[in-house]
Protein backbone atom coordinates (compact mmCIF):
# COMPACT_ATOMS: atom_id res chain seq x y z
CA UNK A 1 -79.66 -88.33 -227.81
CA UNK A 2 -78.59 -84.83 -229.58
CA UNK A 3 -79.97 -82.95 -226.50
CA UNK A 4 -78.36 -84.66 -223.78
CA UNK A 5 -74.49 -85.41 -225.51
CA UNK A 6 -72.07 -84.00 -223.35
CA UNK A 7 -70.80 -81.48 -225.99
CA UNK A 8 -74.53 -79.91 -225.59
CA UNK A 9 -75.34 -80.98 -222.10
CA UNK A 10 -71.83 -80.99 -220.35
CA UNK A 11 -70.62 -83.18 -217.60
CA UNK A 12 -74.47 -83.89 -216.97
CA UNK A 13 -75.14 -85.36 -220.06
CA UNK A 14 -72.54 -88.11 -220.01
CA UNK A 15 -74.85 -91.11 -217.85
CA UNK A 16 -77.67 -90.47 -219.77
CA UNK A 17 -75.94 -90.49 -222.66
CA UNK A 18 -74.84 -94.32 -221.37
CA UNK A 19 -78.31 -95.22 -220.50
CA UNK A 20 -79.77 -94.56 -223.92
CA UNK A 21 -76.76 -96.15 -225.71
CA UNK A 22 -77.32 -99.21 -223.63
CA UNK A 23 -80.91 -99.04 -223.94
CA UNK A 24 -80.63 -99.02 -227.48
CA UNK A 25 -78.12 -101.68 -227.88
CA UNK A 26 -80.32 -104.01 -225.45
CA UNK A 27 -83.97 -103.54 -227.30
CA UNK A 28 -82.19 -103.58 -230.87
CA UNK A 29 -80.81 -107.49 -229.88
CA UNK A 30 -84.72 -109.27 -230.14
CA UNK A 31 -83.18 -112.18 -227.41
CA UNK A 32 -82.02 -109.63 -225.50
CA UNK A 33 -85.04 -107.74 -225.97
CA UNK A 34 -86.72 -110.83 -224.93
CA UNK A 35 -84.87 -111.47 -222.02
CA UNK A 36 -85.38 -107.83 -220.74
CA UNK A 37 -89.37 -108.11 -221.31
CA UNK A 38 -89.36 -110.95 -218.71
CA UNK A 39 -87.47 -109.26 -216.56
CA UNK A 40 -89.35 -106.25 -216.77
CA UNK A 41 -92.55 -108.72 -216.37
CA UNK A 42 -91.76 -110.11 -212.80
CA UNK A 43 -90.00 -106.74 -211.67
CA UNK A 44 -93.27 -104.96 -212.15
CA UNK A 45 -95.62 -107.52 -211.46
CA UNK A 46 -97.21 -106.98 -214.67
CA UNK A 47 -99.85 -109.67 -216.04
CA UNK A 48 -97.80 -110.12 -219.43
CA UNK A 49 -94.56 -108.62 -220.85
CA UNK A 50 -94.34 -104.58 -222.05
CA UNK A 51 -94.83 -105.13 -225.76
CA UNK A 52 -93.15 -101.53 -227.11
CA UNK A 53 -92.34 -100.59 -231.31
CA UNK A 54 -91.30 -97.64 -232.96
CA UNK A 55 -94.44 -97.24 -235.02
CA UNK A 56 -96.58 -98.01 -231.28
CA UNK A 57 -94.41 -95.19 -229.81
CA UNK A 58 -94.42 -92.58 -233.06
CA UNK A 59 -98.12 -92.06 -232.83
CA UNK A 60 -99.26 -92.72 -229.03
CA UNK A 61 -100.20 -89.79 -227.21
CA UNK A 62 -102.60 -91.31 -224.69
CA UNK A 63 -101.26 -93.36 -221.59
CA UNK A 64 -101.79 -94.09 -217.90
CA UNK A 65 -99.38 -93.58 -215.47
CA UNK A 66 -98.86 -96.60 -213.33
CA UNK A 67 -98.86 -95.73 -209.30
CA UNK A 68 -95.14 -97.11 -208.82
CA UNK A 69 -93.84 -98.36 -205.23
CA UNK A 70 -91.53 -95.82 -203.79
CA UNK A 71 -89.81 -98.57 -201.82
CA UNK A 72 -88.61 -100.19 -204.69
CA UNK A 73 -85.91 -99.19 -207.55
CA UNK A 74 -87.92 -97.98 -210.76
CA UNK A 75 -87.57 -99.74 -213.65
CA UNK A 76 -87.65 -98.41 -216.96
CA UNK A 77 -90.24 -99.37 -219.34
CA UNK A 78 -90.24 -96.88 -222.25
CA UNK A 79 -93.39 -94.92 -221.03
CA UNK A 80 -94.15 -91.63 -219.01
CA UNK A 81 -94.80 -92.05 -215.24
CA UNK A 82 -97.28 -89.15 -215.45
CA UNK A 83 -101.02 -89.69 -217.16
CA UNK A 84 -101.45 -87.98 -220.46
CA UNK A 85 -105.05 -86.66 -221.83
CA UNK A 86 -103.72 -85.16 -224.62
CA UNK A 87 -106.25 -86.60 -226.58
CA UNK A 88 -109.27 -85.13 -224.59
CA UNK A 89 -108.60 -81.45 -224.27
CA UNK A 90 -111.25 -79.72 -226.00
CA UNK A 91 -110.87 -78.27 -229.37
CA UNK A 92 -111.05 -74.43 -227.84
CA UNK A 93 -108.76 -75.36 -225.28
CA UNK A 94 -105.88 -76.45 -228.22
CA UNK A 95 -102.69 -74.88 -229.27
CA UNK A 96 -99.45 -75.13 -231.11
CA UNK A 97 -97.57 -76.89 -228.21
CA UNK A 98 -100.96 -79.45 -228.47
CA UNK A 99 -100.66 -79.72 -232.00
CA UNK A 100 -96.99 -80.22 -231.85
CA UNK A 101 -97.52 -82.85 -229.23
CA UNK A 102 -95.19 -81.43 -226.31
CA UNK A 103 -95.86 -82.11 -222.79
CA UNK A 104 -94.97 -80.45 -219.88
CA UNK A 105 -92.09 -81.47 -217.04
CA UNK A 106 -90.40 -80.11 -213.59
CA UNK A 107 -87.07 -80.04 -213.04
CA UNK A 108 -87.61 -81.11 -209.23
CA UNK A 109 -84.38 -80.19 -208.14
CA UNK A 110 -84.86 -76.37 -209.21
CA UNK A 111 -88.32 -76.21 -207.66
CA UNK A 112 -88.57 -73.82 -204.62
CA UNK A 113 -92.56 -75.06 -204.12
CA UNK A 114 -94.15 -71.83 -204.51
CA UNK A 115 -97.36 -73.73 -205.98
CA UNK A 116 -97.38 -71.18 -208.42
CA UNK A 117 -97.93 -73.94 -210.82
CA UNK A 118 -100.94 -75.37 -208.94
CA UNK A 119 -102.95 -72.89 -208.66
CA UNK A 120 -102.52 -71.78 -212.07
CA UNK A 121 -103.11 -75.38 -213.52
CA UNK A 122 -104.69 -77.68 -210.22
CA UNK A 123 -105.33 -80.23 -212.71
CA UNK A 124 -101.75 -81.09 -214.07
CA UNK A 125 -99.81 -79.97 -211.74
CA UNK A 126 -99.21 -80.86 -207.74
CA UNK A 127 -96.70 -80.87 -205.23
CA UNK A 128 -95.41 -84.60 -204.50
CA UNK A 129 -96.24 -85.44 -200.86
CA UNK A 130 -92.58 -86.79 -200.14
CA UNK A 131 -90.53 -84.88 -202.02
CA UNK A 132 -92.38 -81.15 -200.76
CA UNK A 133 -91.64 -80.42 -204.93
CA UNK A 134 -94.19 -79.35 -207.60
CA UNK A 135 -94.51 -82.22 -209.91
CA UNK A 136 -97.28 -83.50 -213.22
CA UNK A 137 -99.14 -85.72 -212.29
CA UNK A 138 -101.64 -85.41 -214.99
CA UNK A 139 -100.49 -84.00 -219.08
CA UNK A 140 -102.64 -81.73 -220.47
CA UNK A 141 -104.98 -81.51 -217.56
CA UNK A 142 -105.59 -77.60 -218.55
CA UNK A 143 -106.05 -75.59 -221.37
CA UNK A 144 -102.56 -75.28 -223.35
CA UNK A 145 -103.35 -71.32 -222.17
CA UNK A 146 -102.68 -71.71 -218.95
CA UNK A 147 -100.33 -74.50 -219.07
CA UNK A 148 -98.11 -71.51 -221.08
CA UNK A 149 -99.20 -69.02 -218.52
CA UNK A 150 -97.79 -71.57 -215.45
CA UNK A 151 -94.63 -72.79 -217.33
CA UNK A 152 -93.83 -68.65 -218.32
CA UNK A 153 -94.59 -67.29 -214.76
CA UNK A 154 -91.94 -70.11 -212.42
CA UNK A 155 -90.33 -67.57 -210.80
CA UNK A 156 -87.11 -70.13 -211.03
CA UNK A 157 -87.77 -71.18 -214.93
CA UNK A 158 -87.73 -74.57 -213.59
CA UNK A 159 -90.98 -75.93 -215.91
CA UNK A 160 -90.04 -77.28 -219.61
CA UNK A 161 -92.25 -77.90 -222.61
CA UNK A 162 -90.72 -81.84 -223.94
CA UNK A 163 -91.30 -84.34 -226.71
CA UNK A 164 -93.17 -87.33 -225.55
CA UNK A 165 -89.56 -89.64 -226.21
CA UNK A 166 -87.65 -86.48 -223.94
CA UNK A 167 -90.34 -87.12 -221.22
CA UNK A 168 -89.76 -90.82 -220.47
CA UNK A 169 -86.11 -90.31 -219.84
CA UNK A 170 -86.56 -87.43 -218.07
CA UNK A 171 -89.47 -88.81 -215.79
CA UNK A 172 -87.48 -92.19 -215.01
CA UNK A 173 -84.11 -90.06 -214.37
CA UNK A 174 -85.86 -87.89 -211.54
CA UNK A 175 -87.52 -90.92 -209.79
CA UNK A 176 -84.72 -93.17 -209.93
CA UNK A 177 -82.44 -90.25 -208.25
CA UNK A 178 -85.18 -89.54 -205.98
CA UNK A 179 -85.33 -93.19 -204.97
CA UNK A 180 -81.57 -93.00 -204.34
CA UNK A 181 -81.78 -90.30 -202.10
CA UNK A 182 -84.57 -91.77 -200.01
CA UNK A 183 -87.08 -90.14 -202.03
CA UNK A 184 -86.30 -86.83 -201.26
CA UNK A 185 -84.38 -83.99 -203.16
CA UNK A 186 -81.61 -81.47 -202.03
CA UNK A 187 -82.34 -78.44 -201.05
CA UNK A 188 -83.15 -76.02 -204.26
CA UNK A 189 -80.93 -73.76 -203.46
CA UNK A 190 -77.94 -75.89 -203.17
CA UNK A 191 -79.12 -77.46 -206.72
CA UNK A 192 -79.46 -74.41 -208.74
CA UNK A 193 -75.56 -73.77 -207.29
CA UNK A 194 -74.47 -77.40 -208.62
CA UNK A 195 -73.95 -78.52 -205.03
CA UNK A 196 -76.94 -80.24 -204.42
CA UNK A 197 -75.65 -83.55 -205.85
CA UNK A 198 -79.42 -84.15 -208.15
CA UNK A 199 -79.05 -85.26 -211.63
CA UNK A 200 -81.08 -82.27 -213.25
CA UNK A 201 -79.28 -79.91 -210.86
CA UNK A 202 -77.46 -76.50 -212.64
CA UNK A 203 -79.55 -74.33 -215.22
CA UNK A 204 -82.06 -77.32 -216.04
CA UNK A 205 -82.74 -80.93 -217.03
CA UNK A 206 -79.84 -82.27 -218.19
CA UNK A 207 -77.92 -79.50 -218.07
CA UNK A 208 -80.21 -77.43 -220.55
CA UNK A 209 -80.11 -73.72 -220.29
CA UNK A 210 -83.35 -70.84 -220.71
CA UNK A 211 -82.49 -70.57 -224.18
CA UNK A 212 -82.04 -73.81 -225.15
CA UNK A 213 -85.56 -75.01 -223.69
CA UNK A 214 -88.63 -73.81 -225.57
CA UNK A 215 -89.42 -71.92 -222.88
CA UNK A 216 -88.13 -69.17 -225.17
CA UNK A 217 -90.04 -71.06 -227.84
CA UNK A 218 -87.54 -72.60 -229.51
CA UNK A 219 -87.29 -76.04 -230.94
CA UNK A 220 -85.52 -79.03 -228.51
């Protein structure tokens, strides 16, 4: 919530800002709570209600993405829509950002899909058949030494090393923009001007800058 108030984030930080206020209000109130579970139930087609706690969230590291129907609004449900195998990279292949539990996301509305990313890392990163963008489809599909190498050599610093809770959000946020543009994104160019009209548009998601992303290794 610290990250994305508009005193830190700007103009851009204001509807998320409203999003997780609401989101909070709803899942603290357990009818409401209730009442949203259904809803999320028979929106999604799921077999039973999303059953989501603090303590569940605090210490899972491991989930699947679910394959999500681009011609329908995305709901959100508390969980990354990329895969994560955090828990299977090999000991060798294991770092502070691993240890630290940070995961890896593209601003898609900075991305100039120069694939740089895929061929340094083929197995996290892609580019997103509709959208033309680079995009992770799979965390922690590579070693954490070339995940680094990818996220330092973007030639538009448009890759971010996130917290598991900072992923959700900003996962949901680009697909439920993309969705509202037909499930396409402005031109890059335009978005790293501001004109482009994306929600992550300017120096980064949500308005973050270089040196306030740990891209320069500092702490979110």
């Amino acid at each position: 919530m610290k990250i994305c108030h508009p005193d830190i984030a700007g103009d851009d930080g204001e509807e998320i800002c409203i999003l997780l206020n609401d989101a909070y209000d709803l899942l603290s109130d357990p009818k409401e709570k209730k009442a949203y579970d259904i809803e999320l139930h028979g929106a999604n087609g799921m077999p039973k209600p999303v059953q989501i706690s603090v303590s569940t969230l605090a210490g899972e590291h491991e989930w699947t993405s679910k394959a999500g129907n681009k011609k329908m609004k995305p709901v959100y449900n508390g969980r990354p829509l990329s895969r994560s195998l955090h828990r299977k990279v090999p000991p060798e292949d294991q770092g502070e950002k691993w240890n630290d539990e940070k995961f890896v996301f593209v601003d898609e509305w900075t991305c100039i899909a120069c694939r740089n990313c895929c061929d340094v890392a083929p197995r996290t990163f892609c580019i997103d058949a509709d959208a033309g963008r680079a995009r992770v489809f799979a965390q922690w599909g590579n070693s954490e030494e070339l995940l680094d190498y990818a996220v330092q050599a973007c030639p538009v610093d448009c890759i971010y090393w996130v917290s598991r809770d900072e992923l959700q959000v900003l996962e949901y946020v680009t697909r439920d923009r993309m969705f509202e543009n037909g499930n396409t994104v402005p031109c890059s160019m335009a978005a790293r001007q501001g004109t482009g009209g994306g929600a992550l548009a300017k120096s980064g998601p949500l308005g973050w800058t270089c040196s306030q992303s740990t891209r320069t290794h500092q702490t979110l």
